[in-house]
Protein backbone atom coordinates (compact mmCIF):
# COMPACT_ATOMS: atom_id res chain seq x y z
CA UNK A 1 104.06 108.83 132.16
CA UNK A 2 106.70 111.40 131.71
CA UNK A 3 109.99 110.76 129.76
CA UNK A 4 112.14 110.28 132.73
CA UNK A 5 109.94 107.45 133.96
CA UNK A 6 109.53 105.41 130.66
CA UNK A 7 112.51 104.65 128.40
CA UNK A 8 115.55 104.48 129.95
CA UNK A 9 117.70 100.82 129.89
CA UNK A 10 120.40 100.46 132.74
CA UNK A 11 122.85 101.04 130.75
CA UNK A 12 121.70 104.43 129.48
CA UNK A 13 120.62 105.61 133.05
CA UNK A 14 124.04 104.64 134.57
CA UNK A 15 126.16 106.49 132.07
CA UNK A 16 123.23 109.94 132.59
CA UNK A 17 124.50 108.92 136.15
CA UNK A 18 128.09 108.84 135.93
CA UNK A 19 127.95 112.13 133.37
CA UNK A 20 125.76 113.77 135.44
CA UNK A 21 128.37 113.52 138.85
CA UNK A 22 131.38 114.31 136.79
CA UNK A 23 129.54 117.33 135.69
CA UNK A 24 129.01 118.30 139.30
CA UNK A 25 131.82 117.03 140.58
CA UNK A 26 133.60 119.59 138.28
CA UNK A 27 131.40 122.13 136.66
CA UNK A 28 129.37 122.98 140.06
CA UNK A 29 132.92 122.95 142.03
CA UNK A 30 133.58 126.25 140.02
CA UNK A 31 130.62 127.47 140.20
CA UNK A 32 130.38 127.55 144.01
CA UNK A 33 133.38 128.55 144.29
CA UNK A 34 132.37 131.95 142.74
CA UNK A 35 129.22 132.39 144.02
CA UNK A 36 129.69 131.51 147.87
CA UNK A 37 128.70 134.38 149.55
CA UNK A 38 132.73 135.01 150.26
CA UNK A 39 135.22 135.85 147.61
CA UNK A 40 132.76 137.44 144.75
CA UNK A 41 131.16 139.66 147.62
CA UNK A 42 134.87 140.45 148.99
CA UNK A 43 136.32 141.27 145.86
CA UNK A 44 133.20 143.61 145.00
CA UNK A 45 133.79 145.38 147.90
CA UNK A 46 137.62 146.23 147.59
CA UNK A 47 137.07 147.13 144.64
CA UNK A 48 134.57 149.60 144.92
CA UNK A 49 134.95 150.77 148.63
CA UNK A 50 131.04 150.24 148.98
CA UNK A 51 128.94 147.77 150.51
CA UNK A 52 125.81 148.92 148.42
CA UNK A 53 127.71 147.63 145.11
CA UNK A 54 127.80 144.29 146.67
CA UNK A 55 124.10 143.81 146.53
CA UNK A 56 124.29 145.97 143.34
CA UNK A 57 126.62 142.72 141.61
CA UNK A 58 124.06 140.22 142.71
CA UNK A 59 121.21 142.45 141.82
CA UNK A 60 123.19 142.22 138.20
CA UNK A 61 123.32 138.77 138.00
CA UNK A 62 119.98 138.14 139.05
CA UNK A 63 118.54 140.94 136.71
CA UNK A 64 120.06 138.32 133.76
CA UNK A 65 118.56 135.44 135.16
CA UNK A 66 114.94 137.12 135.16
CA UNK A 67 115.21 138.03 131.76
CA UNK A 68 116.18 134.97 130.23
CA UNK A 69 114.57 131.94 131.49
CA UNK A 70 110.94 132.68 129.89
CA UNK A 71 112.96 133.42 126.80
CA UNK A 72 115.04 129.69 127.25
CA UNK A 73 111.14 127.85 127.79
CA UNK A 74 110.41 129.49 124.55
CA UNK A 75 113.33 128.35 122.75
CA UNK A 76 112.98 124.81 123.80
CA UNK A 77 109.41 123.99 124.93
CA UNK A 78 108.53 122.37 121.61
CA UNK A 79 111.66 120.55 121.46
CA UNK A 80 111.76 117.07 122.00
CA UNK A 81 115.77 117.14 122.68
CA UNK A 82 117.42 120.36 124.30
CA UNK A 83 120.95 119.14 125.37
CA UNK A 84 122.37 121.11 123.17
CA UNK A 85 121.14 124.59 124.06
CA UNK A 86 122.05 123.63 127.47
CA UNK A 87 125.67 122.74 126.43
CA UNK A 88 125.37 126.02 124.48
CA UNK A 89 124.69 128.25 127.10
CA UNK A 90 126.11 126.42 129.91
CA UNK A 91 129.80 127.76 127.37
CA UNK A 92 128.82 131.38 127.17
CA UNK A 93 128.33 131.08 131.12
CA UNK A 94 131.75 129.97 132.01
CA UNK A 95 133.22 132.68 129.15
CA UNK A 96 131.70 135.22 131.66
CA UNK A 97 133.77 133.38 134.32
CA UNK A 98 136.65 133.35 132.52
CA UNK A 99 136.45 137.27 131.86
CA UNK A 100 135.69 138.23 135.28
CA UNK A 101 138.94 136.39 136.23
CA UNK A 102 141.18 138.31 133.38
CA UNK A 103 139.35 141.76 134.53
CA UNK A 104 140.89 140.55 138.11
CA UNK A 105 144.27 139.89 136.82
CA UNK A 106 145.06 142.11 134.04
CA UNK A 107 142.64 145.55 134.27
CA UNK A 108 143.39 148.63 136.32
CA UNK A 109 141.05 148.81 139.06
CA UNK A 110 139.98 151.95 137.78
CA UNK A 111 138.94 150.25 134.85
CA UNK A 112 138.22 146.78 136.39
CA UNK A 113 135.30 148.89 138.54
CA UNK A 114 133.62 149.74 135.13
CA UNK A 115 133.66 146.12 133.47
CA UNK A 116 132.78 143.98 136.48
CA UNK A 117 128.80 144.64 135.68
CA UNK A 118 128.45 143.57 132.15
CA UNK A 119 130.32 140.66 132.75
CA UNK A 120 127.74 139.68 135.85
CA UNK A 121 124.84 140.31 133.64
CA UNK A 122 125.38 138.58 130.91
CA UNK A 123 126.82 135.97 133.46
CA UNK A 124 123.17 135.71 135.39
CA UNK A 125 121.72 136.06 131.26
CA UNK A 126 123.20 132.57 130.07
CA UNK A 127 122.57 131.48 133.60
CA UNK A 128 119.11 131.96 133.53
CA UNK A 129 118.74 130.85 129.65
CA UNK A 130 120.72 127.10 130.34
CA UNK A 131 119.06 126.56 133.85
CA UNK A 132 115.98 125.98 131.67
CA UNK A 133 117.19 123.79 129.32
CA UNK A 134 119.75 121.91 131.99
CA UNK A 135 116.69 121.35 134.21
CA UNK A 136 114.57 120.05 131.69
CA UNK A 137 117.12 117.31 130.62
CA UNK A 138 117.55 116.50 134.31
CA UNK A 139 114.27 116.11 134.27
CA UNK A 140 113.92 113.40 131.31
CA UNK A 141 117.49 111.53 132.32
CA UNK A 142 116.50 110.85 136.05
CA UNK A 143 113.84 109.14 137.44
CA UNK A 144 111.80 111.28 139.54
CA UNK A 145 112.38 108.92 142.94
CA UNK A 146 116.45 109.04 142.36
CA UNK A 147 116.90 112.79 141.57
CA UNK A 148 117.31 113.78 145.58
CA UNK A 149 120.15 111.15 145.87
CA UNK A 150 121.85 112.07 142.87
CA UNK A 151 121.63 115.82 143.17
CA UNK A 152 122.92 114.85 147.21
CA UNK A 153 125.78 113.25 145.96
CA UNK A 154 126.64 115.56 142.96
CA UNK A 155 126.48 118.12 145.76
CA UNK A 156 128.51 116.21 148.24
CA UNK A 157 131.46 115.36 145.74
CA UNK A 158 131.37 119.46 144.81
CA UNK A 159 131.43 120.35 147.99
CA UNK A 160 134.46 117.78 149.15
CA UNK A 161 136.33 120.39 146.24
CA UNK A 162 135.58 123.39 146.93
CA UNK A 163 136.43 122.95 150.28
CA UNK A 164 139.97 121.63 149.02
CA UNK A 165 139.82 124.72 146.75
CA UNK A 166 138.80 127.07 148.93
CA UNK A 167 142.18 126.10 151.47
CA UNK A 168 144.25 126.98 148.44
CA UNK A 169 142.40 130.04 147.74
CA UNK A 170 143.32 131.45 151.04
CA UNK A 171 146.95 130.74 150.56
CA UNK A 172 146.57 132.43 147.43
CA UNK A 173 144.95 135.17 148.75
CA UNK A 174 147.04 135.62 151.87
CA UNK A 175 150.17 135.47 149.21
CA UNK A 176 148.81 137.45 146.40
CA UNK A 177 146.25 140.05 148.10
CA UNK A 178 143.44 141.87 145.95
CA UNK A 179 143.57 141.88 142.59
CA UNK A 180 145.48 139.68 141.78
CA UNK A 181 145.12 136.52 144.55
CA UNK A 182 140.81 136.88 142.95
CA UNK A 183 142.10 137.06 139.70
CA UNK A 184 143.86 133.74 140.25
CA UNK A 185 140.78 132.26 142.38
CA UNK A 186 138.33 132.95 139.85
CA UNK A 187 140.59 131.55 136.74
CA UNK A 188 140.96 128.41 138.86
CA UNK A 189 137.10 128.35 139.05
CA UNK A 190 136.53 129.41 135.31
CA UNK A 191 138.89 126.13 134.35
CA UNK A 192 136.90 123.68 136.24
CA UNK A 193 133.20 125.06 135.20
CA UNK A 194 134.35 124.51 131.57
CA UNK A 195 136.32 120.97 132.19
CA UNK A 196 132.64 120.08 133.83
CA UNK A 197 130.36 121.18 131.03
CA UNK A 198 131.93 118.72 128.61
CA UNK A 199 130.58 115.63 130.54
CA UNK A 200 127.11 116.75 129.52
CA UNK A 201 127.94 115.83 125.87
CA UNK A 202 127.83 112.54 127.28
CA UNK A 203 123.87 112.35 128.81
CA UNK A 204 122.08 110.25 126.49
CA UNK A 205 118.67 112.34 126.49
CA UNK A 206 115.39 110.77 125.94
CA UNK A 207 112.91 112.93 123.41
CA UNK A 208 110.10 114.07 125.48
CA UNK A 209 106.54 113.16 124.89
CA UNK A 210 104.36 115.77 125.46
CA UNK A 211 105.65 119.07 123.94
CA UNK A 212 104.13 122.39 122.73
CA UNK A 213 103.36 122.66 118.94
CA UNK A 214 106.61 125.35 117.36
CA UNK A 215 104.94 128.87 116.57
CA UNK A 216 103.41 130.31 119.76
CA UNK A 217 104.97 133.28 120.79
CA UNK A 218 106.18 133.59 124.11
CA UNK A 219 103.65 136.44 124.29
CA UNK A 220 101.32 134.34 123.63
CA UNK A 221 102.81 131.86 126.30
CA UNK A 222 102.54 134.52 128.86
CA UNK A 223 99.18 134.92 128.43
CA UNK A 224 98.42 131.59 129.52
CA UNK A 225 100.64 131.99 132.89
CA UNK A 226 97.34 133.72 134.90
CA UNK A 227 95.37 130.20 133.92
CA UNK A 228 98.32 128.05 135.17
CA UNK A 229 98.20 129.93 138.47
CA UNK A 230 94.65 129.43 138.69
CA UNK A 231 94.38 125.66 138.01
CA UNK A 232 96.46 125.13 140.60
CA UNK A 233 96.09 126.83 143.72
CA UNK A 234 99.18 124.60 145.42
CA UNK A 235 101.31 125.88 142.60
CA UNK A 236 100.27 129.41 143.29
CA UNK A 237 101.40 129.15 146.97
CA UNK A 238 104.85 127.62 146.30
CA UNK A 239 105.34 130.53 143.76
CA UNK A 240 104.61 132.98 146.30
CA UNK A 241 106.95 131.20 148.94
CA UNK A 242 109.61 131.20 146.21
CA UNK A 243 109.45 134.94 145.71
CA UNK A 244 109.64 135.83 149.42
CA UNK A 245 112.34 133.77 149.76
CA UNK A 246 114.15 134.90 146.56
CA UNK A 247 113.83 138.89 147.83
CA UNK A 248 114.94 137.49 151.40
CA UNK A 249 118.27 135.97 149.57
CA UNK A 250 119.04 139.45 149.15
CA UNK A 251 120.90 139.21 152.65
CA UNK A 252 123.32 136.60 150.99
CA UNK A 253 126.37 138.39 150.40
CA UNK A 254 126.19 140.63 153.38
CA UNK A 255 127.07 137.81 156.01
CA UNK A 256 130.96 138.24 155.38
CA UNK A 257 130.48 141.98 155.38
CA UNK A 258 128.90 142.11 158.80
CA UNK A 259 131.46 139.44 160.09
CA UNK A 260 134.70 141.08 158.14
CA UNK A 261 133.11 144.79 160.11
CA UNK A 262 132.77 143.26 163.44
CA UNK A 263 136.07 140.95 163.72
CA UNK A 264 137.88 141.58 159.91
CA UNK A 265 138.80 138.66 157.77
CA UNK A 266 142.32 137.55 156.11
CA UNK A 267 142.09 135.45 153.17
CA UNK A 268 142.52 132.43 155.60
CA UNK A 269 139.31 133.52 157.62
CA UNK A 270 137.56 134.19 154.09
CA UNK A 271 138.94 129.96 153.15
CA UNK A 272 137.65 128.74 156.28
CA UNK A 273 133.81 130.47 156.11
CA UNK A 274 133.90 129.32 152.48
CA UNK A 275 134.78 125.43 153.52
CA UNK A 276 132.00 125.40 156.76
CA UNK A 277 129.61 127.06 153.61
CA UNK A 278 130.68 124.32 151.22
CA UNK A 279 130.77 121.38 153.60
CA UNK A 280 127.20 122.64 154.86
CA UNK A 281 125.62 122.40 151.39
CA UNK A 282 127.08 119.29 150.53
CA UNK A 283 126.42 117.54 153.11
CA UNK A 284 122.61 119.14 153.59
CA UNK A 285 122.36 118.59 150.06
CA UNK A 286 122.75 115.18 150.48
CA UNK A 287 120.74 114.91 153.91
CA UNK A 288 118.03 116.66 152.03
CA UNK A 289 118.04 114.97 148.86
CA UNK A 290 117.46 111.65 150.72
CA UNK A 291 114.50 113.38 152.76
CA UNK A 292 112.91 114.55 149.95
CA UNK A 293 113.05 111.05 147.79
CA UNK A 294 111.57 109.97 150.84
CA UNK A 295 109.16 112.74 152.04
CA UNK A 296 109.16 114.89 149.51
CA UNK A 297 110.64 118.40 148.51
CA UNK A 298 107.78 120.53 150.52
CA UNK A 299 108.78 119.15 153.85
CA UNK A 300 112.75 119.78 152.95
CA UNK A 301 111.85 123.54 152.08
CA UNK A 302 109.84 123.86 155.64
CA UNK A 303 113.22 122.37 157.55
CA UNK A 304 115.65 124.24 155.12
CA UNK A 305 114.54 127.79 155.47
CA UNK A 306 114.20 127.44 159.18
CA UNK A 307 117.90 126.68 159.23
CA UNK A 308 118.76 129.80 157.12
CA UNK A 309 116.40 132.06 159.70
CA UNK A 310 118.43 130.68 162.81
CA UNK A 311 121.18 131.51 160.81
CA UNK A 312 120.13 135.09 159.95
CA UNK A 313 119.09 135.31 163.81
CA UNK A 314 122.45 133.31 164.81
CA UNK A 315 124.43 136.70 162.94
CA UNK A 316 122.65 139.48 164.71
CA UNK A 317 123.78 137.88 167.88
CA UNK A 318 127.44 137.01 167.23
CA UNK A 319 129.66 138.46 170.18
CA UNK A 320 133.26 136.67 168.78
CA UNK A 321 134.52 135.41 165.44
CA UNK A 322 134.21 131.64 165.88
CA UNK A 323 130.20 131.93 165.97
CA UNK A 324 130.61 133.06 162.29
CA UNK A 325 131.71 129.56 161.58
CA UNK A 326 127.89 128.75 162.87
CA UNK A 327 126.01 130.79 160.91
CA UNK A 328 127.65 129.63 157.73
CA UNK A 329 127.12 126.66 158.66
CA UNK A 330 123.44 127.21 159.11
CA UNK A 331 123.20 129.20 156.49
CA UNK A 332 124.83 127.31 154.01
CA UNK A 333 122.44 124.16 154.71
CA UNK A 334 119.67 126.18 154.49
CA UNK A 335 120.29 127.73 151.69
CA UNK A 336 121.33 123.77 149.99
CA UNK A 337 117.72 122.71 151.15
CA UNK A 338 115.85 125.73 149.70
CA UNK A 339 117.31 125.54 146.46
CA UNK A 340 117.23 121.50 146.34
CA UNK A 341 113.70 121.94 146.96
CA UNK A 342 112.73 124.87 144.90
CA UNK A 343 114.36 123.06 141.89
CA UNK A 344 112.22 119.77 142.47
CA UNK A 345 109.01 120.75 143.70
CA UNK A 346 108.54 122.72 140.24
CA UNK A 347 109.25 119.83 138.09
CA UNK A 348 106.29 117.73 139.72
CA UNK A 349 103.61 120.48 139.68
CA UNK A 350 101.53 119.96 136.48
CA UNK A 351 101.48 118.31 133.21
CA UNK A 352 104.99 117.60 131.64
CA UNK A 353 104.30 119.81 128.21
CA UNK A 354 103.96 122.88 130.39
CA UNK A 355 106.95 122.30 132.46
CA UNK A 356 109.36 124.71 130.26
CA UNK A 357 107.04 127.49 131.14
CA UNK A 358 106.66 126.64 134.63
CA UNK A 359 110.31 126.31 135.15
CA UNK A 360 111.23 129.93 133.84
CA UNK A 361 107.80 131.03 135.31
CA UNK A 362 109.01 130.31 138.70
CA UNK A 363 113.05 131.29 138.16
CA UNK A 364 112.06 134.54 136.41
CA UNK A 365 110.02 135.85 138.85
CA UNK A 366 112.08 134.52 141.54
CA UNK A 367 114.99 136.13 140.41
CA UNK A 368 112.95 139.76 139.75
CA UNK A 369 112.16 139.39 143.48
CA UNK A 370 115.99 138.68 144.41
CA UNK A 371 117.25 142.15 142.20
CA UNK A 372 114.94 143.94 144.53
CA UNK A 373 116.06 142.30 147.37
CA UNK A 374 119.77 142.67 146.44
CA UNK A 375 119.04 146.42 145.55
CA UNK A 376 117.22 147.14 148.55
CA UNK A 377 119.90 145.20 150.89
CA UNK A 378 122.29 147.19 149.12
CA UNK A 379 120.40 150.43 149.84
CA UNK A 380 119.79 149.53 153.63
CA UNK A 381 123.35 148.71 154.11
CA UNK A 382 124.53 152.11 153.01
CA UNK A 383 121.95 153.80 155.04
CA UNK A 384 121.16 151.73 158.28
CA UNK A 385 122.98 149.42 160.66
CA UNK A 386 123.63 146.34 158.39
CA UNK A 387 121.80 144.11 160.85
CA UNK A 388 118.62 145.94 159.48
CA UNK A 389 119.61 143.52 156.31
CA UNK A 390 118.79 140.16 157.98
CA UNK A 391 116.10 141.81 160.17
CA UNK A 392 114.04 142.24 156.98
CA UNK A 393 115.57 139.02 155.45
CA UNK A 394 114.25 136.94 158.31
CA UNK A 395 110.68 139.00 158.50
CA UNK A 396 110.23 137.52 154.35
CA UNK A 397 111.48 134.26 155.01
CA UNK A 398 108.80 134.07 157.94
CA UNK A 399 106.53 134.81 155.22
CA UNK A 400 107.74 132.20 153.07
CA UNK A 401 107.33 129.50 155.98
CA UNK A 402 103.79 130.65 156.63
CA UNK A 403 102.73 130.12 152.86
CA UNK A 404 105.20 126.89 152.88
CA UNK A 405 102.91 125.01 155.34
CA UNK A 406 99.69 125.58 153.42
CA UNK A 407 100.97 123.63 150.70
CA UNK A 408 100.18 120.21 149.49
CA UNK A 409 103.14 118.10 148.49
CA UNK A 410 102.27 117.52 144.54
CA UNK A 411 103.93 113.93 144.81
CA UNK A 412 101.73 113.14 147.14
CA UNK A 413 99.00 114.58 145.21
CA UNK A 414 99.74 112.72 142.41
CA UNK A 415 99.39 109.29 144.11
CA UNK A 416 96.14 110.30 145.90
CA UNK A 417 95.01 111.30 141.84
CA UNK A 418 96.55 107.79 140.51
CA UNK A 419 94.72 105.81 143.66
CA UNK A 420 91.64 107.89 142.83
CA UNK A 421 91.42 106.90 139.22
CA UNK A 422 93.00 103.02 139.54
């Protein structure tokens, strides 16, 4: 039995509860704010004249976030409590956010062009180093048949804000222009991230009960990644799925580019493709939590990336501006589902003592696949149509589906074992 399923009174699971949705409610409004494929992608490219920077900026971020999660599973896999390091890194995150709002506001943008990268790497660095440790203690706080609803509504109550934030956002925008209207947007953001994070503090975190002995390197750790492919074929598959769809994300941030090239966007158009983004994840998010408490996450990854390949196929298509309110919206649920899923399914593969390593396993290498993909959207952009960009996007995530369907759902796989054995 894992910790999340064992110790927990009420009392302590209703305050992880209402800690955990003030922490979303707040800390993932900011967050989404920023990284809707809008305003960040936007502001990259006004400020550097090039649409190959804007897959160069995610490529940044996600080079941070491959680096550091097998690091984080190292840190913490033979800790029995790791709220802490979460709260730790989850800080140097929104710093990052915080900076990239004063290089907005305050640097030249001849300067400003320079400082932007750092700041996104060491951004998508503490990302990838707390998304270890913040999954694990999700993990042990939530039972494993209430996490979809929770992480639904977490996602819905975000969502209802940043689609209040992202109205205002356009006003400011539309009143302030580029720098300075991002500058503001992004110090909005950085406030709420950090007025989130301190309603972790309150989680009352069980201590895990199966945990790796302290002392073995993470080289040594790595070594024993080939046998944890091999032990479980199912595993393997979803890993595979995860980094086709992790190279096809590199299409993300080019959506508003082809739609601001075809029919040009205002800060109001940029608010209203950032609320049908928003009030598609949170309201997928929720859809799809509920299906996969119910179903399980494999089936929710099938439906999910089929909505984002309409979506990419729905773009390619698009004669007038309204049908980019479609695609978002497609898009944007898509995307919800895949990462709802991806985020579950690898917490119920396997034993619980190797989960740290599976976790950053699976992000790491996901999130090598997405610099390529960001790098060679980026590349493509400059030098083909940018259609090619969702042409190749859609080709991976086909890919993805066909690995997708050969897998067995590991909840389900864990009953059949427990029926097997009773």
């Amino acid at each position: 039995m894992s910790s999340a399923d064992r110790g927990h009174s009420r009392l302590d699971r209703r305050r992880n509860y209402a800690a955990l949705l003030a922490h979303g409610l707040l800390g993932m409004t900011g967050f989404r704010l920023l990284q809707a494929p809008t305003f960040l992608p936007t502001y990259i490219n006004l400020l550097t004249g090039a649409s190959a920077a804007v897959g160069v900026a995610s490529a940044c971020q996600s080079l941070g976030m491959f680096v550091s999660p097998l690091l984080s599973a190292a840190l913490v896999e033979h800790r029995r409590h790791v709220k802490w390091v979460a709260l730790l890194f989850g800080g140097v995150m929104r710093f990052q956010m915080l900076l990239l709002a004063l290089v907005a506001l305050f640097a030249p943008v001849e300067v400003a062009v320079f400082l932007v990268w750092p700041v996104l790497l060491v951004w998508g660095f503490s990302s990838g180093m707390q998304m270890v440790a913040f999954n694990l203690l999700f993990a042990k706080s939530v039972p494993v048949g209430r996490r979809g609803r929770l992480q639904g509504t977490r996602n819905l109550a975000a969502g209802t804000s940043v689609i209040l934030l992202s109205v205002a956002a356009g006003w400011v925008l539309d009143r302030h222009g580029f720098p300075r209207g991002y500058g503001l947007t992004f110090l909005g953001a950085a406030l709420l991230a950090a007025t989130g994070l301190a309603f972790m503090g309150f989680i009352r975190e069980p201590a895990a009960l199966d945990v790796h002995d302290a002392g073995l390197d993470l080289r040594a750790r790595l070594g024993k990644l080939p046998d944890l492919l091999r032990s479980d074929p199912h595993y393997a598959r979803f890993l595979t799925a995860r980094l086709l769809t992790g190279a096809g994300r590199g299409a993300l941030p080019f959506y508003v580019l082809l739609v601001g090239e075809r029919f040009g966007v205002s800060g109001a158009r940029l608010a209203g493709l950032t609320v049908t983004f928003a009030a598609a994840q949170s309201v997928g998010a929720l859809v799809w939590g509920l299906l996969g408490d119910r179903s399980g996450y494999r089936a929710v990854y099938v439906l999910a990336l089929g909505s984002w390949i309409l979506g990419s196929l729905t773009v390619l298509w698009a004669p007038v501006f309204p049908i980019a309110y479609a695609v978002f919206l497609l898009v944007g649920a898509g995307f919800s589902g895949v990462m709802l899923a991806s985020q579950n399914l690898v917490l119920e593969f396997g034993r619980e003592r190797d989960r740290p390593m599976r976790i950053a396993a699976t992000h790491s290498l996901a999130e090598a696949s997405g610099v390529a993909g960001f790098l060679t959207a980026g590349v493509v952009s400059q030098l083909a149509p940018i259609e090619s960009v969702f042409l190749i996007a859609t080709v991976l995530h086909l890919l993805a589906l066909r690995k997708l369907i050969r897998i067995e759902d590991p909840r389900r796989a864990a009953h059949r074992a427990t029926a097997d054995h009773a």
